[in-house]
Structure formats: structure tokens, C-alpha cells
C-alpha atoms as a PDB file:
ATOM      1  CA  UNK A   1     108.320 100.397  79.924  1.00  0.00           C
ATOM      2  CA  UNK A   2     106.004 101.022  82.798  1.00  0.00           C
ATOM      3  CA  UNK A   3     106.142 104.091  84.792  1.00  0.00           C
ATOM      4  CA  UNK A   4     106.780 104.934  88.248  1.00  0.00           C
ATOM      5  CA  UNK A   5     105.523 102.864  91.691  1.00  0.00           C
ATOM      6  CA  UNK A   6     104.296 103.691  93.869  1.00  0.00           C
ATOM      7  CA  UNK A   7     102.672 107.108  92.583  1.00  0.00           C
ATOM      8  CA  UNK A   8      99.721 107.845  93.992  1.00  0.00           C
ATOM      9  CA  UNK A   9      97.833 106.388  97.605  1.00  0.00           C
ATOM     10  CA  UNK A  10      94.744 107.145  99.507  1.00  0.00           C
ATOM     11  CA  UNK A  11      94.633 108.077 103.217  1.00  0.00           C
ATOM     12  CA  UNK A  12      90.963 109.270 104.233  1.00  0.00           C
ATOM     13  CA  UNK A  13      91.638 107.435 107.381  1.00  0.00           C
ATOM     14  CA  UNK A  14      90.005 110.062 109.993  1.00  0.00           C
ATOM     15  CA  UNK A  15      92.555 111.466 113.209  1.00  0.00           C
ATOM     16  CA  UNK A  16      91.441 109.972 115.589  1.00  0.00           C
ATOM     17  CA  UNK A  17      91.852 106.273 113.819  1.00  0.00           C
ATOM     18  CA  UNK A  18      95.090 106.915 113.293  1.00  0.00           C
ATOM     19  CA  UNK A  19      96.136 107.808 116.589  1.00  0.00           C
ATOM     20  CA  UNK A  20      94.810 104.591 117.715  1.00  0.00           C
ATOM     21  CA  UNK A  21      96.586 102.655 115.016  1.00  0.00           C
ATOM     22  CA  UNK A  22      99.900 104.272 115.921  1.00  0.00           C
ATOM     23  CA  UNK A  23      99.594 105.645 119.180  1.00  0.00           C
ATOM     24  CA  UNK A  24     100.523 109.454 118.509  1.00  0.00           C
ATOM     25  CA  UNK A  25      98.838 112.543 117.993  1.00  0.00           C
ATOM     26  CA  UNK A  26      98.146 113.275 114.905  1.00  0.00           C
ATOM     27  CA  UNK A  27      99.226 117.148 113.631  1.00  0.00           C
ATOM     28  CA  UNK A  28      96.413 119.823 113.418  1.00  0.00           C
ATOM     29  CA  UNK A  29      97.546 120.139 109.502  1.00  0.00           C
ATOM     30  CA  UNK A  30      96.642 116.938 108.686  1.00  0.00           C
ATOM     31  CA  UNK A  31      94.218 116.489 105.610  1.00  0.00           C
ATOM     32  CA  UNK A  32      92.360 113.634 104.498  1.00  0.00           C
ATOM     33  CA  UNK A  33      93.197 112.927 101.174  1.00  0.00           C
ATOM     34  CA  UNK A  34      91.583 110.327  98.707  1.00  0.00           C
ATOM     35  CA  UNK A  35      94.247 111.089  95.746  1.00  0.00           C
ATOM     36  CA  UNK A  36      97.798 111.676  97.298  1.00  0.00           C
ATOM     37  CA  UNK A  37     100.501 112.717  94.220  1.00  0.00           C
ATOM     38  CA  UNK A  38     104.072 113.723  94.117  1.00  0.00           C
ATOM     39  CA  UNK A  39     105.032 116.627  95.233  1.00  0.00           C
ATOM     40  CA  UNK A  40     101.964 117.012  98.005  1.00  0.00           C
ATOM     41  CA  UNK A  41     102.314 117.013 101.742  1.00  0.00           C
ATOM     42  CA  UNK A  42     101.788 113.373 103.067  1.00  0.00           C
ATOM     43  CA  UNK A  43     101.547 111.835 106.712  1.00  0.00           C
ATOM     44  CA  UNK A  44     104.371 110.300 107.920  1.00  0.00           C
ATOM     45  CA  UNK A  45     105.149 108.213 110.947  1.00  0.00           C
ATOM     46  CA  UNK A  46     108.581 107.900 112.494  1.00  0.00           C
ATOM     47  CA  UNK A  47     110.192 107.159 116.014  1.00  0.00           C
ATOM     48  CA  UNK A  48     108.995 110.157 117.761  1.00  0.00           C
ATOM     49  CA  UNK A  49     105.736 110.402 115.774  1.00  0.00           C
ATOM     50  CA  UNK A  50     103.669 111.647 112.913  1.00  0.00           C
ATOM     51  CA  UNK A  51     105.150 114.554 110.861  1.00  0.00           C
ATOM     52  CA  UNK A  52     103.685 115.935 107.435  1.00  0.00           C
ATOM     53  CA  UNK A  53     106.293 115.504 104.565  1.00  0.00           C
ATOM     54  CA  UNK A  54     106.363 116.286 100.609  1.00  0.00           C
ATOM     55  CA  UNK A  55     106.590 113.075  98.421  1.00  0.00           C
ATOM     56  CA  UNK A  56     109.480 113.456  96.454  1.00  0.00           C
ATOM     57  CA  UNK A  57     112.417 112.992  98.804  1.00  0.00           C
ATOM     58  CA  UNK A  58     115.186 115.640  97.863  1.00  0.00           C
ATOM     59  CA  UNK A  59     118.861 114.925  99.967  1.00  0.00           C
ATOM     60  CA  UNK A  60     120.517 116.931 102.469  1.00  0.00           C
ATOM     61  CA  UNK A  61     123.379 117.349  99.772  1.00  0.00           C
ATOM     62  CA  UNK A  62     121.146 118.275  96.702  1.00  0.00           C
ATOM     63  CA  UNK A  63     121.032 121.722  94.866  1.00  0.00           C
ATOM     64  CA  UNK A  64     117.578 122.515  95.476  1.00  0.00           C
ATOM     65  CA  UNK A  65     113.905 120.721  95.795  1.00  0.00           C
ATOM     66  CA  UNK A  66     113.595 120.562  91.574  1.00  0.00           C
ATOM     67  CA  UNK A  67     115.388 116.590  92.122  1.00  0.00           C
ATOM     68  CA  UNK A  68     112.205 115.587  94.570  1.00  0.00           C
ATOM     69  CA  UNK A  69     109.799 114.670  91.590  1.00  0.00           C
ATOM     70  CA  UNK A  70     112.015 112.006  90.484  1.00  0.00           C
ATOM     71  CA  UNK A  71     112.244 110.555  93.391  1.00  0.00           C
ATOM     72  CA  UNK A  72     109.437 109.586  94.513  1.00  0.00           C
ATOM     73  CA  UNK A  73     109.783 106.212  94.975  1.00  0.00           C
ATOM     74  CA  UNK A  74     113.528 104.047  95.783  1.00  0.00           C
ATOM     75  CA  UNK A  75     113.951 100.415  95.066  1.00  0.00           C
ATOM     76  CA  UNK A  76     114.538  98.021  97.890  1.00  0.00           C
ATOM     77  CA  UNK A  77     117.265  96.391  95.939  1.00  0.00           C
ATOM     78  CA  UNK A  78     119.496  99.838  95.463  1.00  0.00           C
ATOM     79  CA  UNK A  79     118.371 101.706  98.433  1.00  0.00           C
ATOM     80  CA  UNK A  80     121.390 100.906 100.547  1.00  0.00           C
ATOM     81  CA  UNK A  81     123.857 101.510  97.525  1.00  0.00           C
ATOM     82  CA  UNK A  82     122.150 104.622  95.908  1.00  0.00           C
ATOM     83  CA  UNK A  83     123.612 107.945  96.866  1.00  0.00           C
ATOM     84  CA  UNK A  84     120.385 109.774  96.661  1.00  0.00           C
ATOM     85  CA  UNK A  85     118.904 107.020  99.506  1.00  0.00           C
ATOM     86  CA  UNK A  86     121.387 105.619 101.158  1.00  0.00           C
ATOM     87  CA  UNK A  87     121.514 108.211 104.291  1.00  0.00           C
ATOM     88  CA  UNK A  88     117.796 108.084 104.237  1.00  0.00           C
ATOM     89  CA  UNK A  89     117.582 104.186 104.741  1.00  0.00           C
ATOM     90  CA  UNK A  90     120.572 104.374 106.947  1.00  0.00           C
ATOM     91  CA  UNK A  91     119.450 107.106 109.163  1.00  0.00           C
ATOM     92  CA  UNK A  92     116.085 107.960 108.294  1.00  0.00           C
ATOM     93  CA  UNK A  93     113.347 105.193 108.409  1.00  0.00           C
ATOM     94  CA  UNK A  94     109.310 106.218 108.232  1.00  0.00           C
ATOM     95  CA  UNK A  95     106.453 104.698 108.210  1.00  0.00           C
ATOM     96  CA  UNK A  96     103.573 105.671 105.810  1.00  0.00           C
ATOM     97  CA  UNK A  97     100.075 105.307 106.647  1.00  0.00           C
ATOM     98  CA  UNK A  98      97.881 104.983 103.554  1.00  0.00           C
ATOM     99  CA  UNK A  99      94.382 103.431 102.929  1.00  0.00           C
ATOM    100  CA  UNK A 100      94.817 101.787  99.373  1.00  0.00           C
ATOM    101  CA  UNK A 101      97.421 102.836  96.734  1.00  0.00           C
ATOM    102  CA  UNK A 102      96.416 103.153  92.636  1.00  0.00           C
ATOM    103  CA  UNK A 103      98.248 101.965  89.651  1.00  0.00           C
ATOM    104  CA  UNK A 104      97.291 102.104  85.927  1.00  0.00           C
ATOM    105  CA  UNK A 105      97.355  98.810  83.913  1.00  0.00           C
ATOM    106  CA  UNK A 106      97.905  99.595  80.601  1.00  0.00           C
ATOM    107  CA  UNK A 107      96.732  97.802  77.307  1.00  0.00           C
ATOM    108  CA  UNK A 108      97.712  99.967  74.428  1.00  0.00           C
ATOM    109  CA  UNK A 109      96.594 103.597  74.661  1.00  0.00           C
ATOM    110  CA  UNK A 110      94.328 102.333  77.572  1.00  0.00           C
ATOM    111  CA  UNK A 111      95.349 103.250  81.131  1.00  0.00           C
ATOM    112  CA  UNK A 112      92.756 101.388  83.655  1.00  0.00           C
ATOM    113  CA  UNK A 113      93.268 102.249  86.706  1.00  0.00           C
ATOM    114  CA  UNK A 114      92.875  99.971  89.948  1.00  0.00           C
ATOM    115  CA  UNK A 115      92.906 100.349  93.729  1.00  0.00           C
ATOM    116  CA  UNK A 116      94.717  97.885  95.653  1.00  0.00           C
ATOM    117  CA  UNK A 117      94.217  97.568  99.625  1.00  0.00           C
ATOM    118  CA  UNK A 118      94.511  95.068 102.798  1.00  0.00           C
ATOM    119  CA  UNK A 119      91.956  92.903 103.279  1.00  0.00           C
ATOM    120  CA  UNK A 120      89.970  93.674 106.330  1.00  0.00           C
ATOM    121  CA  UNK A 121      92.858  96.393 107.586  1.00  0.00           C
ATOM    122  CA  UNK A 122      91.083  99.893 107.465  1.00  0.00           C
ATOM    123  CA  UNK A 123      94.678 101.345 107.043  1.00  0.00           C
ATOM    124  CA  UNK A 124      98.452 100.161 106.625  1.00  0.00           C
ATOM    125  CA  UNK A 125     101.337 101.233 106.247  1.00  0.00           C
ATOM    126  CA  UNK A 126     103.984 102.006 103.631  1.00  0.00           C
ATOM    127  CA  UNK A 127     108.080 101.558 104.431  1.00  0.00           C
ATOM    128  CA  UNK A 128     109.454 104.947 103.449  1.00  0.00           C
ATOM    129  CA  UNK A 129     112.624 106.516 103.965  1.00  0.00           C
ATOM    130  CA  UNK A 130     113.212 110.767 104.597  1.00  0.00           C
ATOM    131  CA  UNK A 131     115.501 113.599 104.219  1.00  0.00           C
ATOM    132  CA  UNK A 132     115.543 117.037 105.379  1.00  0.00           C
ATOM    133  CA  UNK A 133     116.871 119.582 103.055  1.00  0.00           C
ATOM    134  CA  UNK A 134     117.982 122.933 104.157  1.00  0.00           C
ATOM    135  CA  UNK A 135     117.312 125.902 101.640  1.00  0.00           C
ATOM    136  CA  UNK A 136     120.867 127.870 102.052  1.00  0.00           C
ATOM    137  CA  UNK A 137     119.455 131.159 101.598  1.00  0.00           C
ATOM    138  CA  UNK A 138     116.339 131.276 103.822  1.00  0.00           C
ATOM    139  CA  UNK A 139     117.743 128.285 105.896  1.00  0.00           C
ATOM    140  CA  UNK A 140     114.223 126.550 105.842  1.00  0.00           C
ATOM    141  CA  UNK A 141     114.306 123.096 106.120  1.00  0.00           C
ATOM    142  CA  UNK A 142     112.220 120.907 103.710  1.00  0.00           C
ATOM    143  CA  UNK A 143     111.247 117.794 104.968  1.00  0.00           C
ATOM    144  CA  UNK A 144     110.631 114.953 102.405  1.00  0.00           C
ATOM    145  CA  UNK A 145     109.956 110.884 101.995  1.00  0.00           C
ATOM    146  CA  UNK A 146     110.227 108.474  99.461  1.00  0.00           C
ATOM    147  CA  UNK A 147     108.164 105.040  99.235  1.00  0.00           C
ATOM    148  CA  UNK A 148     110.084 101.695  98.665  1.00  0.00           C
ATOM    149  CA  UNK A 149     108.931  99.338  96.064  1.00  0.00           C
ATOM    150  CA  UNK A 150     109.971  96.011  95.677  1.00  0.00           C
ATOM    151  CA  UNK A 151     108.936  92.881  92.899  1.00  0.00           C
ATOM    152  CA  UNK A 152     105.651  92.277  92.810  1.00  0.00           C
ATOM    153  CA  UNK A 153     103.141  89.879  94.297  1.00  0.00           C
ATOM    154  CA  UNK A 154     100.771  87.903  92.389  1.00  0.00           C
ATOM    155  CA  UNK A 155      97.528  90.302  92.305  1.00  0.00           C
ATOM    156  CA  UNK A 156      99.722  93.574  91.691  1.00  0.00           C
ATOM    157  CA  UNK A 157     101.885  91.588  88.870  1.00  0.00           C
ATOM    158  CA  UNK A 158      98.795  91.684  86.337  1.00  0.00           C
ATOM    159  CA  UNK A 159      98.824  95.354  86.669  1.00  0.00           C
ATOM    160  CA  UNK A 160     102.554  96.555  87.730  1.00  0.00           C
ATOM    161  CA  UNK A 161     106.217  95.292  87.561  1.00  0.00           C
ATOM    162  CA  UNK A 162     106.765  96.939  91.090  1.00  0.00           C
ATOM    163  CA  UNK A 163     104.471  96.944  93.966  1.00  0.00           C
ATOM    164  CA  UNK A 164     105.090  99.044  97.636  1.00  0.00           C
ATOM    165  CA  UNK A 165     106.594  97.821 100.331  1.00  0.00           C
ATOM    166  CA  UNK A 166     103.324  97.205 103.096  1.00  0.00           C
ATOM    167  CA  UNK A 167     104.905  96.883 106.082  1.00  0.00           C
ATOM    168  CA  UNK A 168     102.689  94.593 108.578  1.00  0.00           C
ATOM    169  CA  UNK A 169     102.227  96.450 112.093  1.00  0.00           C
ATOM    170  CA  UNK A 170     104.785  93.455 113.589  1.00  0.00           C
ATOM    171  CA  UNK A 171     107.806  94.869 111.757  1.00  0.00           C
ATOM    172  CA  UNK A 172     106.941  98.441 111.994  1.00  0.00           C
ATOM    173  CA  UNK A 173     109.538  98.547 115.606  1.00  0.00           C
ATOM    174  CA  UNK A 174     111.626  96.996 113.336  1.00  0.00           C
ATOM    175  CA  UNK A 175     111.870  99.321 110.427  1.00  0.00           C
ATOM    176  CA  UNK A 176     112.110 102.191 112.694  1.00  0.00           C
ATOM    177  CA  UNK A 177     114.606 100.946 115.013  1.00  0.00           C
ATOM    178  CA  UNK A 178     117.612 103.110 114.764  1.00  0.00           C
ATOM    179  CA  UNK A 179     119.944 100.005 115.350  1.00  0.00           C
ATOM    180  CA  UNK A 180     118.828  97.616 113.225  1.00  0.00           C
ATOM    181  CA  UNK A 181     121.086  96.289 110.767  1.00  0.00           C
ATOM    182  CA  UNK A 182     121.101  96.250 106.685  1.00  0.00           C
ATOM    183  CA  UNK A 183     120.101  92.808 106.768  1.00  0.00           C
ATOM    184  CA  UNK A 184     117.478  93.119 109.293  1.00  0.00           C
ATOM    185  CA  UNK A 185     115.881  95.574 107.560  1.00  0.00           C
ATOM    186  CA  UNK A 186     116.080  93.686 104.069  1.00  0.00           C
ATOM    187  CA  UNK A 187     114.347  90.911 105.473  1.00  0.00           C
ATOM    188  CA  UNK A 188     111.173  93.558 105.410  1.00  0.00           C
ATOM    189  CA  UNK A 189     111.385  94.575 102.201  1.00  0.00           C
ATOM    190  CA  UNK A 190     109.433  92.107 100.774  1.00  0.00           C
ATOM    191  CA  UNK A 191     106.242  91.690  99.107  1.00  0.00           C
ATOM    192  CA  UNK A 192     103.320  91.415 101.069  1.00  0.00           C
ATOM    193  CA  UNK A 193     100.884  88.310 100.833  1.00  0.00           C
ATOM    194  CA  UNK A 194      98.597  88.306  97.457  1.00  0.00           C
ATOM    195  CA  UNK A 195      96.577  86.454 100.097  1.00  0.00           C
ATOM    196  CA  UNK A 196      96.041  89.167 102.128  1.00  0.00           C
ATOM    197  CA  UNK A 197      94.897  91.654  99.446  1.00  0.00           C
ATOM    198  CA  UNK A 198      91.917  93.020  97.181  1.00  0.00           C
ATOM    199  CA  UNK A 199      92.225  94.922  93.884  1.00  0.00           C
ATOM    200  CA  UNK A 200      89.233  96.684  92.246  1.00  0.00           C
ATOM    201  CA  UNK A 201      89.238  98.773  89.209  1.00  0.00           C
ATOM    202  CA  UNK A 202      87.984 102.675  89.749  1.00  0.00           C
ATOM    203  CA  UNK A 203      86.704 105.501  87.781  1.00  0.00           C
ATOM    204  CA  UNK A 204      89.539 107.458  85.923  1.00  0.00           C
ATOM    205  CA  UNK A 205      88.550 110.762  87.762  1.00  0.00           C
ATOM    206  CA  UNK A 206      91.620 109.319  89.331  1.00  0.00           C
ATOM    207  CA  UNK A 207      93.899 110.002  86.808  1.00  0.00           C
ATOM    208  CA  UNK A 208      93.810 113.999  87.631  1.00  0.00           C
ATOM    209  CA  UNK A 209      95.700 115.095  91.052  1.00  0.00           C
ATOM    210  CA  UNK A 210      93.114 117.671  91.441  1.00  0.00           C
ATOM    211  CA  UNK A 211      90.380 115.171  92.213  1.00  0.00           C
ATOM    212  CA  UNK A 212      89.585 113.874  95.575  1.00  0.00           C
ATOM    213  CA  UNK A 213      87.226 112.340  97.795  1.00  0.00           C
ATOM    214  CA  UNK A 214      86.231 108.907  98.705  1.00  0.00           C
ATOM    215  CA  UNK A 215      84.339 108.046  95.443  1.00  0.00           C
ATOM    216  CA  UNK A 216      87.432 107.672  93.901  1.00  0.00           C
ATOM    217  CA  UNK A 217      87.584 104.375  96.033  1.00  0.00           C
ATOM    218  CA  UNK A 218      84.163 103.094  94.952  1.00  0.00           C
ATOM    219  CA  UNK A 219      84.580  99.672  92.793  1.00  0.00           C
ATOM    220  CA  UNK A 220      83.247 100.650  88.792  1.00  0.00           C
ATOM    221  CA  UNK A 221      83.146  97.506  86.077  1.00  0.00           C
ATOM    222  CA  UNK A 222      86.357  96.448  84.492  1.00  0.00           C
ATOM    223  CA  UNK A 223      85.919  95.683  80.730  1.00  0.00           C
ATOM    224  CA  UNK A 224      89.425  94.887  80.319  1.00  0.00           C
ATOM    225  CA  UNK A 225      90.419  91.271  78.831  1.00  0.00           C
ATOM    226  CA  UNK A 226      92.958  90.676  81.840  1.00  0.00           C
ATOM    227  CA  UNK A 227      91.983  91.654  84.936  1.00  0.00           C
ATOM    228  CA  UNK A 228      94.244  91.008  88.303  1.00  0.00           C
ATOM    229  CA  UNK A 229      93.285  88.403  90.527  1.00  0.00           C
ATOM    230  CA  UNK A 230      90.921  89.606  93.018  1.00  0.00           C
ATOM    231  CA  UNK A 231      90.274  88.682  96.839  1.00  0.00           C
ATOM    232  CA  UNK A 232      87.482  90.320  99.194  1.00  0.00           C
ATOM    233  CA  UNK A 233      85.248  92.974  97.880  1.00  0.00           C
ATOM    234  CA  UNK A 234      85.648  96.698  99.047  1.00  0.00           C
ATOM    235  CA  UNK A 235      82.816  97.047 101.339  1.00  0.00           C
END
């Protein structure tokens, strides 16, 4: 059984790009980040504009914040049915900027891990849904997100059962629309073109949280017998 996915993504996308990829101001407490894990403080992007979350969505209704690790991620074909996502999809639609996302292919003991962008997009974005959790005794509120996954396409299939759900900048009006319909918004939840993507396998400093910076992005050789299908190069 594979694990999670989508669980981890890169965004060292500087400010000022971003705020002309999504036309808002980007917070003063944003950080790039090469290595983004559960249970960190990620960029968001809803109707009103960008807002830093934690990745691990925990519900209005839950106990406490322990639930947000396993939820990281909700599956476009449960979201509208699963009490822990359904008032997030429902009410609470984001957008989530990222530069490439990682998964581990695994042979055996062997975890390779690859990088997996857009090809010729600098940065994209992720369909996500949120929640805001109050704590009842300091009455803090906790804001959170979750990324959708759906099947995958053919260069993430090699590597991963489930892919993310990359939203192309023509839907994202859609996704965040606080009208649209369940079946408008399951047309979007789809995967995006193989066509339109690049894989590349990277070192496995990756594999620790703690490690960041953009080297983690730089292409290293894959001695693997199956390697995913590959189109464009990095640089």
C-alpha cells in the first residue's frame, strides 16, 4: 500500500512573483520554502487573498488540532460525502500555490524520490479546501487546508496511485466561486495533462522535513529499472 498524496511541495517562488501571478499582496510572514511537510504553515490563496495556513486541515467540529496530520490530503471522489471535508469543499475553497510537489517511488526497501512540475509554468497551483478551528479555551482560531488528490496521470502513475489536483489558472474563478455547484466543481477535479508535465528524480536530502533550499530541486541520476515518463528538462 502506498502512502499518503500529496505530502510534501515546493514553493521558492519569490513575493513579488506571486503577487503578479495572483494579483494580491502577499503577507509579510511568508517564507520561501523548498520542502513544505504536514503540519507547517503553507501559502494559501482564496477569494479575498493569500493567507498562511497549517497543512493538516482539522474541522470546526473536531476535539483539538491532534486529527490535522491525518488529513492532509482529501480525495476528490469523497470530498463532498466525507464529514471531515465536506464543509470545507462546500464552503471553503483555496487555492495553493506551489512550485513542484515530491513523491517517493518505491521498489522494495528503496524509496526514490522525484519532483514533478509544469512545464514552462514557474508556479501553479494546487485545489485545496480549509477550515478554521477555534481552540475553546484560549478561543484562538487555527486556520488549516487540505490538498485534493485525484487518479493519476500517466507520468505520476509510474511513481504514485494518486496525484494532486493542479488547477490551471482558467478554472481557478471557478474553484473559488462561492456559487458554484457540486458538479461544476467536479468537473475540475481532474488530472492534469501528462503532456504538460516534467518529472526528475532528486537527492534524498529530501526525505528529511528539516532540509530546505533550492538544491533539493536540482535533477541527480536515476538508477532505478522503471523510471516515469519524462517531458522537458528542469532548467
Amino acid at each position: 500500500m502506498l502512502g499518503p498524496m500529496c505530502g510534501r511541495f515546493a514553493l521558492g517562488t519569490p513575493g513579488k512573483r506571486l503577487e503578479e501571478i495572483f494579483g494580491f499582496p502577499v503577507p509579510d510572514e511568508y517564507t520561501p520554502c523548498f520542502n513544505a511537510a504536514p503540519g507547517t504553515d503553507v501559502l494559501t490563496v482564496g477569494g479575498r487573498g493569500f493567507a498562511v495556513r497549517r497543512w493538516g486541515l482539522v474541522p470546526s467540529w473536531a476535539d483539538g488540532p491532534e486529527i490535522g496530520p491525518r488529513l492532509i490530503n482529501a480525495r476528490c471522489e469523497t470530498v463532498f460525502d466525507k464529514p471531515s471535508f465536506r464543509e470545507g469543499v462546500r464552503a471553503h475553497r483555496l487555492l495553493i500555490p506551489a512550485q513542484a510537489f515530491y513523491e517517493w517511488r518505491r521498489e522494495g526497501r528503496e524509496r526514490t524520490p522525484f519532483a514533478f512540475a509544469l512545464d514552462g509554468v514557474d508556479c501553479f497551483a494546487m485545489a485545496g479546501i480549509g477550515a478554521n478551528w477555534t481552540d475553546p479555551h484560549s478561543g484562538g482560531v487555527l486556520g488549516t487546508v487540505a490538498v485534493l488528490t485525484c487518479p493519476p496521470n500517466t507520468i505520476m502513475a509510474p511513481v504514485h496511485e494518486r496525484m494532486p489536483v493542479i488547477l490551471p489558472p482558467s478554472a481557478w474563478q471557478g474553484w473559488l466561486d462561492p456559487a458554484a455547484e457540486r458538479e461544476e466543481l467536479a468537473r475540475l477535479q481532474v488530472p492534469y495533462p501528462a503532456q504538460g508535465m516534467r518529472a526528475w528524480p532528486v537527492s534524498r536530502r529530501v526525505n528529511s522535513p528539516v532540509t530546505d533550499g533550492p538544491t533539493l530541486l536540482e535533477p541527480v541520476p536515476d538508477s532505478g529499472p522503471e523510471r516515469p515518463p519524462r517531458q522537458g528538462t528542469l532548467l
